[in-house]
PDB file of N, CA and C in Angstrom:
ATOM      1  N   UNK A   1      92.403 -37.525  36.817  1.00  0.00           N
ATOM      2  CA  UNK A   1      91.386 -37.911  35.857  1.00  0.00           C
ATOM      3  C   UNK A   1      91.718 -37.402  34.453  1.00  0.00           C
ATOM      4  N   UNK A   2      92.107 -35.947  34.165  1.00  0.00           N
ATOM      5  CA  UNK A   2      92.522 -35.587  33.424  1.00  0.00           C
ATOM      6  C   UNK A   2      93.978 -36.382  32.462  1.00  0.00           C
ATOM      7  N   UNK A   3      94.814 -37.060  33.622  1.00  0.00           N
ATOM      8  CA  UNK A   3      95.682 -37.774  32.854  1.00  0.00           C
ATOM      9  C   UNK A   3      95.615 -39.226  32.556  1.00  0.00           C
ATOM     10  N   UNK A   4      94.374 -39.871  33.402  1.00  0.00           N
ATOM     11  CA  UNK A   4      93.778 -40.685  32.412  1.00  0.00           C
ATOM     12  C   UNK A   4      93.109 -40.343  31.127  1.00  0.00           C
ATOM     13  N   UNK A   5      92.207 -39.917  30.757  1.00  0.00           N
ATOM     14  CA  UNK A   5      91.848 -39.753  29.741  1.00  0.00           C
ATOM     15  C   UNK A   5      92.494 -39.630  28.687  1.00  0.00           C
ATOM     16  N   UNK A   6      93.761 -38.620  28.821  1.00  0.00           N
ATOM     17  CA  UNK A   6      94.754 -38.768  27.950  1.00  0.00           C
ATOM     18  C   UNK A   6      95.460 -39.662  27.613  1.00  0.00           C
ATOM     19  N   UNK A   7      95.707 -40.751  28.700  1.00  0.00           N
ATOM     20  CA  UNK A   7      96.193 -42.195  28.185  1.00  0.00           C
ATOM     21  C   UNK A   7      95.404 -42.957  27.501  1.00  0.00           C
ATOM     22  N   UNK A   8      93.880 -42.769  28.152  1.00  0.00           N
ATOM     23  CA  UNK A   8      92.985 -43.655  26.981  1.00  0.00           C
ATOM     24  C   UNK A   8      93.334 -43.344  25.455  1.00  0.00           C
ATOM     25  N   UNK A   9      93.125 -42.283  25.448  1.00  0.00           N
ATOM     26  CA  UNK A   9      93.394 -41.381  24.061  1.00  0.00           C
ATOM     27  C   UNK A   9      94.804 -42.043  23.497  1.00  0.00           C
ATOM     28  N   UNK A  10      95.758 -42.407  24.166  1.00  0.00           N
ATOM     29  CA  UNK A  10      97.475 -42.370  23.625  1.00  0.00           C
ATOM     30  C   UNK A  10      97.909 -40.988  23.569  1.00  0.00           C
ATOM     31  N   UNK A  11      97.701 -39.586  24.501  1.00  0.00           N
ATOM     32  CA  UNK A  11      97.924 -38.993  24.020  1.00  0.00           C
ATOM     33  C   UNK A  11      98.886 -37.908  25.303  1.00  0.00           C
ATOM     34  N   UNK A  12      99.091 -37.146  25.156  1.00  0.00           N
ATOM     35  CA  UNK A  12     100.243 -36.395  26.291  1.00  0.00           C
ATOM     36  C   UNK A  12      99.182 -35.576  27.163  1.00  0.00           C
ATOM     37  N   UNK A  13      99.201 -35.512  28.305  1.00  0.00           N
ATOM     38  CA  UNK A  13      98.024 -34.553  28.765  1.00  0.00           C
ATOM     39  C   UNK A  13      98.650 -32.707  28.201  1.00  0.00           C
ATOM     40  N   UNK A  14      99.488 -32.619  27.604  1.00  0.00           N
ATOM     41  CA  UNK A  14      99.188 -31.071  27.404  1.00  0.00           C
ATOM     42  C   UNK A  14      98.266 -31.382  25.764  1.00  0.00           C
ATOM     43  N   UNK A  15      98.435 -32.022  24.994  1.00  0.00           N
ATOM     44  CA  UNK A  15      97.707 -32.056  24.148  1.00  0.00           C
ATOM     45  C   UNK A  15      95.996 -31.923  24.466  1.00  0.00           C
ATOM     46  N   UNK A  16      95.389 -32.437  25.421  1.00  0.00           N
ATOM     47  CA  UNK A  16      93.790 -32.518  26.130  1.00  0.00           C
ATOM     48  C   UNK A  16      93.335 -31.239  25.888  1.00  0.00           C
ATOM     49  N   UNK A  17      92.115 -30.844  25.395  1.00  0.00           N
ATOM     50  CA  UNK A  17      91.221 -29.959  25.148  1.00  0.00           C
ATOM     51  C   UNK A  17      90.437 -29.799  26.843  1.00  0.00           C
ATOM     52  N   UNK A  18      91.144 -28.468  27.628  1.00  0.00           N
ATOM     53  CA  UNK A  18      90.518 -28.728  29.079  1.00  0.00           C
ATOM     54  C   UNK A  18      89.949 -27.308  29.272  1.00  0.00           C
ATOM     55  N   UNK A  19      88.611 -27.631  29.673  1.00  0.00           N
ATOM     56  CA  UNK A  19      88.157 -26.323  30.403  1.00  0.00           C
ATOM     57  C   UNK A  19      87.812 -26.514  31.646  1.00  0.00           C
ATOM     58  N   UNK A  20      88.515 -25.540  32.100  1.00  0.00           N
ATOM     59  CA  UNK A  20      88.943 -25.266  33.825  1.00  0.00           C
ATOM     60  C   UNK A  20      87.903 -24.412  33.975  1.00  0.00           C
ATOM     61  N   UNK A  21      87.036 -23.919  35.788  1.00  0.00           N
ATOM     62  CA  UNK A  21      87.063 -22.708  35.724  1.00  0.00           C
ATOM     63  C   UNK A  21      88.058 -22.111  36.197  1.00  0.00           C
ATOM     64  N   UNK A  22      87.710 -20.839  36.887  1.00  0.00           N
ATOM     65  CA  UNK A  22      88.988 -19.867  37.117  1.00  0.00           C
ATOM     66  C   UNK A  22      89.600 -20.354  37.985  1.00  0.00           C
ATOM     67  N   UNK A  23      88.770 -20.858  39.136  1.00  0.00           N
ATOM     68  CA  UNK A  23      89.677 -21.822  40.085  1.00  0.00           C
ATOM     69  C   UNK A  23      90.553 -23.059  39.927  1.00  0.00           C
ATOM     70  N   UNK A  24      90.185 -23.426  39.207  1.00  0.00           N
ATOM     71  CA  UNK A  24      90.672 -24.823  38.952  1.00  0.00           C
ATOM     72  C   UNK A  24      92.223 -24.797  37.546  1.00  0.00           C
ATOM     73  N   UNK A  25      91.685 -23.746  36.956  1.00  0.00           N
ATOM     74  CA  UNK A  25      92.488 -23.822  35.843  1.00  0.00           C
ATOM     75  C   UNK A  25      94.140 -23.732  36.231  1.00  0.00           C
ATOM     76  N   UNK A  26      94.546 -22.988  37.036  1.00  0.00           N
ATOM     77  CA  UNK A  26      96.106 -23.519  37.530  1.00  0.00           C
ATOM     78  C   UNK A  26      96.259 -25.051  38.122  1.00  0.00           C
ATOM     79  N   UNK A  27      95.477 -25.973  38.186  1.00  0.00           N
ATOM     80  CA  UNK A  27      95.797 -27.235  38.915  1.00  0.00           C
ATOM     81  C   UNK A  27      96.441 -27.605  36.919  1.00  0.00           C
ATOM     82  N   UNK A  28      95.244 -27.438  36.296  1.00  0.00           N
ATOM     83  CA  UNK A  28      95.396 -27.782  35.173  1.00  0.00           C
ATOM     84  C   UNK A  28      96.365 -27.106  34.317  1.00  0.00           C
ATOM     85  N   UNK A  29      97.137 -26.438  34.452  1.00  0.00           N
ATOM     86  CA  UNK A  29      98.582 -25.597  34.055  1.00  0.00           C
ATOM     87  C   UNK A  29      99.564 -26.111  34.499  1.00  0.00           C
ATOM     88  N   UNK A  30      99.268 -26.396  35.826  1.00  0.00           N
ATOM     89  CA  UNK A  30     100.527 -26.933  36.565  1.00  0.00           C
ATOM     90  C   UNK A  30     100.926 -28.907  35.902  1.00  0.00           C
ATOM     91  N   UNK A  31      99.661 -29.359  35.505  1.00  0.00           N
ATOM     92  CA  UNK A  31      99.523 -30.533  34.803  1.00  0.00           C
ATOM     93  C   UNK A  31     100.133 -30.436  33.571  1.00  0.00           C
ATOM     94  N   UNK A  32     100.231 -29.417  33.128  1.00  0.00           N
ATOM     95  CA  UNK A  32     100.858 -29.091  31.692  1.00  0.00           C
ATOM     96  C   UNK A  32      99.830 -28.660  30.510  1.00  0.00           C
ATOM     97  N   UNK A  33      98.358 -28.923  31.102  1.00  0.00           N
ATOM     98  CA  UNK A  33      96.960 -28.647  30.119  1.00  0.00           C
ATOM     99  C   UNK A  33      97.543 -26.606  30.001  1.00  0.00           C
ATOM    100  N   UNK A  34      96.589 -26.963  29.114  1.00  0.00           N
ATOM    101  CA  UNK A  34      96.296 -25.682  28.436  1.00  0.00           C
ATOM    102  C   UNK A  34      94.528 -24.983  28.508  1.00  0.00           C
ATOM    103  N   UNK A  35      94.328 -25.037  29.824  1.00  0.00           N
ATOM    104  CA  UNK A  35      93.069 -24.424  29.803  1.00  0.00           C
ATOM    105  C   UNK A  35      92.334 -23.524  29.115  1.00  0.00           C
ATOM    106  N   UNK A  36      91.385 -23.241  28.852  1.00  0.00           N
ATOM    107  CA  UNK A  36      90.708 -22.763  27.719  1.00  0.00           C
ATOM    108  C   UNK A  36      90.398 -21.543  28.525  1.00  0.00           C
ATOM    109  N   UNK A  37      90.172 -21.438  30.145  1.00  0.00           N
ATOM    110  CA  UNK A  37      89.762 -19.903  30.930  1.00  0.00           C
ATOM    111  C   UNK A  37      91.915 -19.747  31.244  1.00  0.00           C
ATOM    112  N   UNK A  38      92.302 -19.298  30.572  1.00  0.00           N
ATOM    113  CA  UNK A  38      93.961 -18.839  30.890  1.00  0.00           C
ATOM    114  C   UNK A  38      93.318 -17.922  32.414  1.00  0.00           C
ATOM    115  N   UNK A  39      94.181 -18.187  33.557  1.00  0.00           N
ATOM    116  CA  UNK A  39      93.954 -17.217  34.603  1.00  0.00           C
ATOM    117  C   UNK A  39      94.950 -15.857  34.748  1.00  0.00           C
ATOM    118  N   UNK A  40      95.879 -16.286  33.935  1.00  0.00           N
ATOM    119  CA  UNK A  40      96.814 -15.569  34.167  1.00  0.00           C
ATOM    120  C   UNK A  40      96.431 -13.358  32.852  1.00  0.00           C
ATOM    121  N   UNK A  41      96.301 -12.726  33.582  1.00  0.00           N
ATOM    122  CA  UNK A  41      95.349 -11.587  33.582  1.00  0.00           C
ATOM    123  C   UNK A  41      96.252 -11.062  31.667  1.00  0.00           C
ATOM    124  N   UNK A  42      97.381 -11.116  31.848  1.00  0.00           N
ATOM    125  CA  UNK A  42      98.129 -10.583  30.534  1.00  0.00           C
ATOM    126  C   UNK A  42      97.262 -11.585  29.547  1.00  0.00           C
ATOM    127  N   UNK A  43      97.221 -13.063  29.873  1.00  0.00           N
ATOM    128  CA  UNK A  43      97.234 -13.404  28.489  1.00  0.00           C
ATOM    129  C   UNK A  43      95.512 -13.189  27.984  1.00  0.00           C
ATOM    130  N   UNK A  44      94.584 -12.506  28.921  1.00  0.00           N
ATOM    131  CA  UNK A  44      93.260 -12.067  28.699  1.00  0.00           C
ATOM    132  C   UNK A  44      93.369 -11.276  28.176  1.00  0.00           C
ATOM    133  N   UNK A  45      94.578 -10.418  27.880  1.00  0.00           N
ATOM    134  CA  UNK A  45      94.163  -9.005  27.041  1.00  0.00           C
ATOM    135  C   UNK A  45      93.970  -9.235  25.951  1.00  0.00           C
ATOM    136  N   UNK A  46      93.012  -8.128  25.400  1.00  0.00           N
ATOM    137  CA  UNK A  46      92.589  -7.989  23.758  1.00  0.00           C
ATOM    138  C   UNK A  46      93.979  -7.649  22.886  1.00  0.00           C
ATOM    139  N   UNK A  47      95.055  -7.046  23.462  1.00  0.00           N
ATOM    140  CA  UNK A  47      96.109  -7.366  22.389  1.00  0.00           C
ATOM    141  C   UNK A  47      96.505  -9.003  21.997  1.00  0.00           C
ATOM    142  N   UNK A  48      96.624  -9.524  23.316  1.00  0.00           N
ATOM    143  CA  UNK A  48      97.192 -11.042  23.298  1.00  0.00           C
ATOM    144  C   UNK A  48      96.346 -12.002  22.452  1.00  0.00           C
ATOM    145  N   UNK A  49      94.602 -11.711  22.214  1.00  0.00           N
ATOM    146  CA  UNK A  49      93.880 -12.509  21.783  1.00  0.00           C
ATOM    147  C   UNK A  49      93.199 -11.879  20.034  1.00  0.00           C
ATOM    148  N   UNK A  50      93.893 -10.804  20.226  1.00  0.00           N
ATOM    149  CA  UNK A  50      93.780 -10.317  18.700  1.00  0.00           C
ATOM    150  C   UNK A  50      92.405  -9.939  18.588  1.00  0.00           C
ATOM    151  N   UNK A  51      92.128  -9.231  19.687  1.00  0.00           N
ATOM    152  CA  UNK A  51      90.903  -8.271  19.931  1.00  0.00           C
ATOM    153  C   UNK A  51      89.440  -8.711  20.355  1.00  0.00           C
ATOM    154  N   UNK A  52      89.821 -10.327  20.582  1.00  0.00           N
ATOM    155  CA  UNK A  52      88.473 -10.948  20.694  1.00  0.00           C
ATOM    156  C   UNK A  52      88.658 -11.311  22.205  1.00  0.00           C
ATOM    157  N   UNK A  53      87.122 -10.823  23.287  1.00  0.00           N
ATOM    158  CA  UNK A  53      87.472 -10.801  24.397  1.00  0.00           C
ATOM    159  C   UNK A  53      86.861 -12.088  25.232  1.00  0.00           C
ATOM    160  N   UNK A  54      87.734 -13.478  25.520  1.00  0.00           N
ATOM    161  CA  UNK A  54      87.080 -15.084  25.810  1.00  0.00           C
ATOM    162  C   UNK A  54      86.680 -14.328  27.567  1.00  0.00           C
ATOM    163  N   UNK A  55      87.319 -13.102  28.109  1.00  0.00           N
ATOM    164  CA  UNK A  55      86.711 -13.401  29.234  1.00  0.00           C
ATOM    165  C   UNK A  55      84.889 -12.900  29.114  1.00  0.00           C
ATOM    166  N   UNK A  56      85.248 -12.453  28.527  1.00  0.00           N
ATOM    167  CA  UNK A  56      83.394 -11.656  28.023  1.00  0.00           C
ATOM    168  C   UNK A  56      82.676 -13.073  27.819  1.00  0.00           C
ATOM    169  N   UNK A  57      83.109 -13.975  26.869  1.00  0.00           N
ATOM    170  CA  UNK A  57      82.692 -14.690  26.300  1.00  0.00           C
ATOM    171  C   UNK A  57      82.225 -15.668  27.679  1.00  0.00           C
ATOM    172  N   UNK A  58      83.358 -16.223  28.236  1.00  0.00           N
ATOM    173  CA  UNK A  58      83.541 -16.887  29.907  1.00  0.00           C
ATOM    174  C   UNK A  58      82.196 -16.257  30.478  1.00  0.00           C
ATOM    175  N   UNK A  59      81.984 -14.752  30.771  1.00  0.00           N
ATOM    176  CA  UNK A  59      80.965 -14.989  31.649  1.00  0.00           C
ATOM    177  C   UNK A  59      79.929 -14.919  31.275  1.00  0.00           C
ATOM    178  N   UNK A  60      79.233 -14.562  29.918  1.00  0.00           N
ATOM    179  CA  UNK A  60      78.105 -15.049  29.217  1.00  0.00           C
ATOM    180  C   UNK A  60      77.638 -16.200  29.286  1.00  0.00           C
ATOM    181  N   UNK A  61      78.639 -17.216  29.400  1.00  0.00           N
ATOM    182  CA  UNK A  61      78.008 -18.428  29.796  1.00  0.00           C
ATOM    183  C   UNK A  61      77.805 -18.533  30.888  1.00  0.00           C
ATOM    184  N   UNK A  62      78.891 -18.261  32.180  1.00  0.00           N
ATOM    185  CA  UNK A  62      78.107 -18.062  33.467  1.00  0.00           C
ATOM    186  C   UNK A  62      77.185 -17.678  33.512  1.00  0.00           C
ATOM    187  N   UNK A  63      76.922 -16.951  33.050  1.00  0.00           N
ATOM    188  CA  UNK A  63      75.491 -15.968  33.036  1.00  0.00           C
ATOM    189  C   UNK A  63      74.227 -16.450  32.789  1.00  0.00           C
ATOM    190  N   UNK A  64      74.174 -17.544  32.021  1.00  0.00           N
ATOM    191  CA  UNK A  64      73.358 -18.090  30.968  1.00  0.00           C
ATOM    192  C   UNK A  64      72.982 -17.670  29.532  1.00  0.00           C
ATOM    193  N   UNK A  65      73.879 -16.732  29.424  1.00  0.00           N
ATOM    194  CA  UNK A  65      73.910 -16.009  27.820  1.00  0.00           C
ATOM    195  C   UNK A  65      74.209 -17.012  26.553  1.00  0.00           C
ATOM    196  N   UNK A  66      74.915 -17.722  27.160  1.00  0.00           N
ATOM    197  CA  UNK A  66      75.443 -18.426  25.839  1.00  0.00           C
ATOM    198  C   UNK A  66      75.120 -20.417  26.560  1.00  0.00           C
ATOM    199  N   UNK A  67      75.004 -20.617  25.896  1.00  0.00           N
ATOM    200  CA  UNK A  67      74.543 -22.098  25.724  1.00  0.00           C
ATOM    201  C   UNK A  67      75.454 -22.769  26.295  1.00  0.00           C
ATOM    202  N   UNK A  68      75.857 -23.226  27.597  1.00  0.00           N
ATOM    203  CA  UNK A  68      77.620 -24.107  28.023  1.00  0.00           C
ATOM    204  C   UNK A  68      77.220 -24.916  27.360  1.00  0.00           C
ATOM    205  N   UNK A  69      76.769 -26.065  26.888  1.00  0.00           N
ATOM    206  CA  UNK A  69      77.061 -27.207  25.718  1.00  0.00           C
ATOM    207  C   UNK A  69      77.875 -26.979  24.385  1.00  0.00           C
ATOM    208  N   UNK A  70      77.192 -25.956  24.030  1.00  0.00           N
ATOM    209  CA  UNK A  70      77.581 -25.684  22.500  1.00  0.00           C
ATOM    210  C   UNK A  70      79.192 -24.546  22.312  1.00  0.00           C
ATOM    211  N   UNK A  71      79.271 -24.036  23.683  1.00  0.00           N
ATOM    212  CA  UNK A  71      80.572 -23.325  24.185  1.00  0.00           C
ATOM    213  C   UNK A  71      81.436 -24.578  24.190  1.00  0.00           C
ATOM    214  N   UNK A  72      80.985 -25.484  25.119  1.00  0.00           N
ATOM    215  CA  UNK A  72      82.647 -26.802  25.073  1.00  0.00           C
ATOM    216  C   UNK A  72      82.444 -27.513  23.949  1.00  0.00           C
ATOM    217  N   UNK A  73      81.344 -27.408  22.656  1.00  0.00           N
ATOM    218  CA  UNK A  73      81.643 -27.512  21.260  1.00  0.00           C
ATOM    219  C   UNK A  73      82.560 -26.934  20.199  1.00  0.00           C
ATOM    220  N   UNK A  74      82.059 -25.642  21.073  1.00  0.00           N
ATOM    221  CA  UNK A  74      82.589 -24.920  19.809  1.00  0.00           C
ATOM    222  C   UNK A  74      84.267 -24.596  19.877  1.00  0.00           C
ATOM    223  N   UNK A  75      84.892 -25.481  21.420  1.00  0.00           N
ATOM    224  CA  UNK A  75      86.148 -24.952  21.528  1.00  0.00           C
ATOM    225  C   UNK A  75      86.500 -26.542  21.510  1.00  0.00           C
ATOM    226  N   UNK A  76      85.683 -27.742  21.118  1.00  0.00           N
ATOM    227  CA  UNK A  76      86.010 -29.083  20.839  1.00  0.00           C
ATOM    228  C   UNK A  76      86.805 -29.722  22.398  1.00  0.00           C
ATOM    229  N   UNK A  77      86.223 -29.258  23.183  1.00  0.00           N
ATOM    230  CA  UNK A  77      86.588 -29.483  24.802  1.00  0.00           C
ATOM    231  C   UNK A  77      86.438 -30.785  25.340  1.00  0.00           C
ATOM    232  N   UNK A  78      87.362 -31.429  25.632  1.00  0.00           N
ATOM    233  CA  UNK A  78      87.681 -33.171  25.523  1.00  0.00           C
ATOM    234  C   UNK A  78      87.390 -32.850  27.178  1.00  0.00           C
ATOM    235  N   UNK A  79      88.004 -31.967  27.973  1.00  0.00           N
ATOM    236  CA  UNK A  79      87.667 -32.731  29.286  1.00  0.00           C
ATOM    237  C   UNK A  79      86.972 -31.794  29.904  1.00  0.00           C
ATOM    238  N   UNK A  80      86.612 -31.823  30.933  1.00  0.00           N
ATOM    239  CA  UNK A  80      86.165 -30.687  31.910  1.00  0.00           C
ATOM    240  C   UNK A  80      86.514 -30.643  33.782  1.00  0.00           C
ATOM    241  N   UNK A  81      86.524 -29.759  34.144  1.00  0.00           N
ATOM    242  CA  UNK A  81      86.957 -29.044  35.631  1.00  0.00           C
ATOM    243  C   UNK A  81      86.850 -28.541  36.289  1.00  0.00           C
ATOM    244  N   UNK A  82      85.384 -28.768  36.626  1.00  0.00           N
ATOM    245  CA  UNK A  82      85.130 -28.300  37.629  1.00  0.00           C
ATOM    246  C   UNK A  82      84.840 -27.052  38.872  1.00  0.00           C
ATOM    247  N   UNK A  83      84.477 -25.996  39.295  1.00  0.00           N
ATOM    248  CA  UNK A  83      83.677 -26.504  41.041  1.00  0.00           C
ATOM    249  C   UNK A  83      82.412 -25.940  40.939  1.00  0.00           C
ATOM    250  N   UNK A  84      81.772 -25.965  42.529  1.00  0.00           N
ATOM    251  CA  UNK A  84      80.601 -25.899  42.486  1.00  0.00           C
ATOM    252  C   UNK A  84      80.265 -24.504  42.026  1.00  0.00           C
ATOM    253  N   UNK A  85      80.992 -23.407  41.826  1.00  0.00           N
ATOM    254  CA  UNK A  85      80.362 -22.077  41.555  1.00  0.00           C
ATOM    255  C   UNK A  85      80.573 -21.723  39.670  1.00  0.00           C
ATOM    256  N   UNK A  86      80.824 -23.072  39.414  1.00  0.00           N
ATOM    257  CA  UNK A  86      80.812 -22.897  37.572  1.00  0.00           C
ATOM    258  C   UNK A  86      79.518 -23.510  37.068  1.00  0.00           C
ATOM    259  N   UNK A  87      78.955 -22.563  36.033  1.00  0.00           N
ATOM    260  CA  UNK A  87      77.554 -22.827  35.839  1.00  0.00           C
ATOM    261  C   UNK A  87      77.832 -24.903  35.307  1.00  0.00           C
ATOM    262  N   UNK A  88      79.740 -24.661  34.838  1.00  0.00           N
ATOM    263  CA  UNK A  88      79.176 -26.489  33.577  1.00  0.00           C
ATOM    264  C   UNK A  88      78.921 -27.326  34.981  1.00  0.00           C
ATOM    265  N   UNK A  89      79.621 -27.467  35.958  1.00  0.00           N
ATOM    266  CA  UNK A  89      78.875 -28.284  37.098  1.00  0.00           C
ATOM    267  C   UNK A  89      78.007 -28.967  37.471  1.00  0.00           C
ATOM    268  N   UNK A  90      76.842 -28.018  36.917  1.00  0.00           N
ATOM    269  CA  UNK A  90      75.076 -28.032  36.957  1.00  0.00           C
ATOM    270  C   UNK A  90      74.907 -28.722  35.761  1.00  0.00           C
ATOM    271  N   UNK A  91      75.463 -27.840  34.422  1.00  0.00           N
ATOM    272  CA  UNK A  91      74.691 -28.543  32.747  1.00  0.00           C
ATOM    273  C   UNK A  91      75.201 -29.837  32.959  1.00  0.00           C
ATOM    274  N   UNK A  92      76.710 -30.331  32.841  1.00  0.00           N
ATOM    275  CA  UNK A  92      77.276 -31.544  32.582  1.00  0.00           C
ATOM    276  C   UNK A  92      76.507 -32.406  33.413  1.00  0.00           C
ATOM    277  N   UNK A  93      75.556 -32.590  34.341  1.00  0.00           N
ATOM    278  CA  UNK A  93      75.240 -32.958  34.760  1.00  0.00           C
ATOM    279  C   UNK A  93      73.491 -33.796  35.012  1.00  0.00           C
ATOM    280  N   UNK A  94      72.819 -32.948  33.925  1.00  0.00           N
ATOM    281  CA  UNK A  94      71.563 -32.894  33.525  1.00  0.00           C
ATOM    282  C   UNK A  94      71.659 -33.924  32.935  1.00  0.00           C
ATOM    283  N   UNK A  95      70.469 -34.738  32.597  1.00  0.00           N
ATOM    284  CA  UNK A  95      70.724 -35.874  31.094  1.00  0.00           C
ATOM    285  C   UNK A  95      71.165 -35.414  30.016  1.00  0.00           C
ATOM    286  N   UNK A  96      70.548 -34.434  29.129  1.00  0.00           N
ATOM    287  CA  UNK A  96      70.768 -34.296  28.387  1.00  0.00           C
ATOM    288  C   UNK A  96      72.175 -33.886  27.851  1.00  0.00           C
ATOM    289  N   UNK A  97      72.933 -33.892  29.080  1.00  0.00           N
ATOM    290  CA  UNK A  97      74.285 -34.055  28.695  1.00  0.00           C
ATOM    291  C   UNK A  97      74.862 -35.172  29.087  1.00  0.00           C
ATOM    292  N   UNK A  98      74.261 -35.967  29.271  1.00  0.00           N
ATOM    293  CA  UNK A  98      75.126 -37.387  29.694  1.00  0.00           C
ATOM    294  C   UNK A  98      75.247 -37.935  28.589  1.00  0.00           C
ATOM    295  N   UNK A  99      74.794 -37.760  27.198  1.00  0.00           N
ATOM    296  CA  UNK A  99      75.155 -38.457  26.184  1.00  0.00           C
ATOM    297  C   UNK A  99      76.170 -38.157  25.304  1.00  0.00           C
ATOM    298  N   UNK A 100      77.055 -36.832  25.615  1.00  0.00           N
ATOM    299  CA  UNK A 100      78.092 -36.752  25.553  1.00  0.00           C
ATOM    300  C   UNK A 100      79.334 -36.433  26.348  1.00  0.00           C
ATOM    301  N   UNK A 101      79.154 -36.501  27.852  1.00  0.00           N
ATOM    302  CA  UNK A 101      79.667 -36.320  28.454  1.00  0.00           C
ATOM    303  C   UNK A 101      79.595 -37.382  29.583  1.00  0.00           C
ATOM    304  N   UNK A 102      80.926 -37.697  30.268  1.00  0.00           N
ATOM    305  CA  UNK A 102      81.109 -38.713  31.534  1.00  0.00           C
ATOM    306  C   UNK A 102      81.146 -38.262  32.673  1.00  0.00           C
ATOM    307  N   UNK A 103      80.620 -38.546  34.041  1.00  0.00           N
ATOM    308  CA  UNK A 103      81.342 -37.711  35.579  1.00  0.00           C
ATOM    309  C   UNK A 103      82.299 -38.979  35.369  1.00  0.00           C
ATOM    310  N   UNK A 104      83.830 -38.773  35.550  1.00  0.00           N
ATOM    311  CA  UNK A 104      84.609 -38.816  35.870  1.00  0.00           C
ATOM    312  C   UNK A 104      85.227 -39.093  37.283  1.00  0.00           C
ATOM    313  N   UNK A 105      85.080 -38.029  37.720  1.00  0.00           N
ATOM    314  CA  UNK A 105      85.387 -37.797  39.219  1.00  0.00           C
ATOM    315  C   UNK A 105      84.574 -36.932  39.640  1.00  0.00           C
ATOM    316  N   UNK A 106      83.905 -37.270  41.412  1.00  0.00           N
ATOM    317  CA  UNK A 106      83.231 -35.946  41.445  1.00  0.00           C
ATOM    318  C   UNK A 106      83.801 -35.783  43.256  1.00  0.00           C
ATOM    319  N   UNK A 107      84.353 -34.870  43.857  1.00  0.00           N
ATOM    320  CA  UNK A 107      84.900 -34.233  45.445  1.00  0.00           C
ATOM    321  C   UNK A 107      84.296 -33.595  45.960  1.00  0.00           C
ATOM    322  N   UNK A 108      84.590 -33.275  47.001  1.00  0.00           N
ATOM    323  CA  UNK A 108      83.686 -32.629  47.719  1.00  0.00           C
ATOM    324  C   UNK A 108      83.110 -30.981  47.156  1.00  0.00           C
ATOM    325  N   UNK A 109      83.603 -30.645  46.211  1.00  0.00           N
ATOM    326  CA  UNK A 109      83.699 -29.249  45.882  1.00  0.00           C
ATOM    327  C   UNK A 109      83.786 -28.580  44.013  1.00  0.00           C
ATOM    328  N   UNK A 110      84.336 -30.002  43.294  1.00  0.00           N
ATOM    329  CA  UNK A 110      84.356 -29.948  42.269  1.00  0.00           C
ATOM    330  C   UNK A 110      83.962 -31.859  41.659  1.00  0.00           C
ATOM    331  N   UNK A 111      84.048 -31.461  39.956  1.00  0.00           N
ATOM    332  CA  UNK A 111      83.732 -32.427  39.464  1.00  0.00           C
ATOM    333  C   UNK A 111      84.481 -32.543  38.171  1.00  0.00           C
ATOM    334  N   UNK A 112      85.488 -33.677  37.348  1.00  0.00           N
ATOM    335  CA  UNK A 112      85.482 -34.199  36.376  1.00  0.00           C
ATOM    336  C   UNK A 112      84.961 -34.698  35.482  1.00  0.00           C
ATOM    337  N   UNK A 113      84.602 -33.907  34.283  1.00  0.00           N
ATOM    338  CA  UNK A 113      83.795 -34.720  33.185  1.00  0.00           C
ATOM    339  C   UNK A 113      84.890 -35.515  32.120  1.00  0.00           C
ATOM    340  N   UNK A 114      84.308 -35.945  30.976  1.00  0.00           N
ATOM    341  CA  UNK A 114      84.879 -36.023  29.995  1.00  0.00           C
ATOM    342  C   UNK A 114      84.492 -36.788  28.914  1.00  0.00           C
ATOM    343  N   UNK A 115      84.007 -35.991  27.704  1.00  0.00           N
ATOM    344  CA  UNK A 115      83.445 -36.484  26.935  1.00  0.00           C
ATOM    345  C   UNK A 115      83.617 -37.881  26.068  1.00  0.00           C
ATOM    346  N   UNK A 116      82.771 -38.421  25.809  1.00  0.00           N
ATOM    347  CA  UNK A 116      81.952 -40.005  25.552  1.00  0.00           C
ATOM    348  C   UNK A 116      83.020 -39.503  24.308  1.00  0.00           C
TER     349      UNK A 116
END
């Protein structure tokens, strides 16, 4: 799904704006995306990110701290990835996100969005 979208676009799937969760985000590495949750533990460090900490940030939104809409705004997040234990699962899914966002694909366990 992810590498459709990028063809709609004309565009290479590592170029795609993708947020994975933690599970999912190596399917999307191995695709060549550049996930927005990196799983890999080095590149989370506050040296690597120049002191600003996205996993803090990551679970605030799990949490409900931070707004998931305005989070895959504010990182201009073209697709999304899915499973059932990631809070976007639930939001992308409400109306009020269907007007910028598509289900895509949805499995037994996860779901594809991707924004209108």
């Amino acid at each position: 799904a992810v590498q459709d979208a990028a063809q709609k676009r004309g565009e290479e799937v590592s170029s795609v704006r993708l947020y994975a969760d933690f599970h999912t985000a190596p399917m999307g590495e191995f695709l060549g995306c550049h996930p927005l949750v990196d799983t890999r533990p080095e590149l989370r460090a506050k040296v690597m990110t120049h002191g600003f900490d996205y996993w803090k940030e990551y679970s605030s939104v799990q949490q409900g701290m931070i707004d998931p809409l305005a989070y895959l705004d504010r990182y201009d997040i073209e697709c999304v990835v899915v499973g059932k234990k990631d809070v976007l699962y639930y939001a992308l899914a409400f109306d009020a996100a269907q007007e910028k966002w598509a289900l895509l694909y949805e499995g037994k366990d996860y779901r594809v969005f991707c924004r209108r």
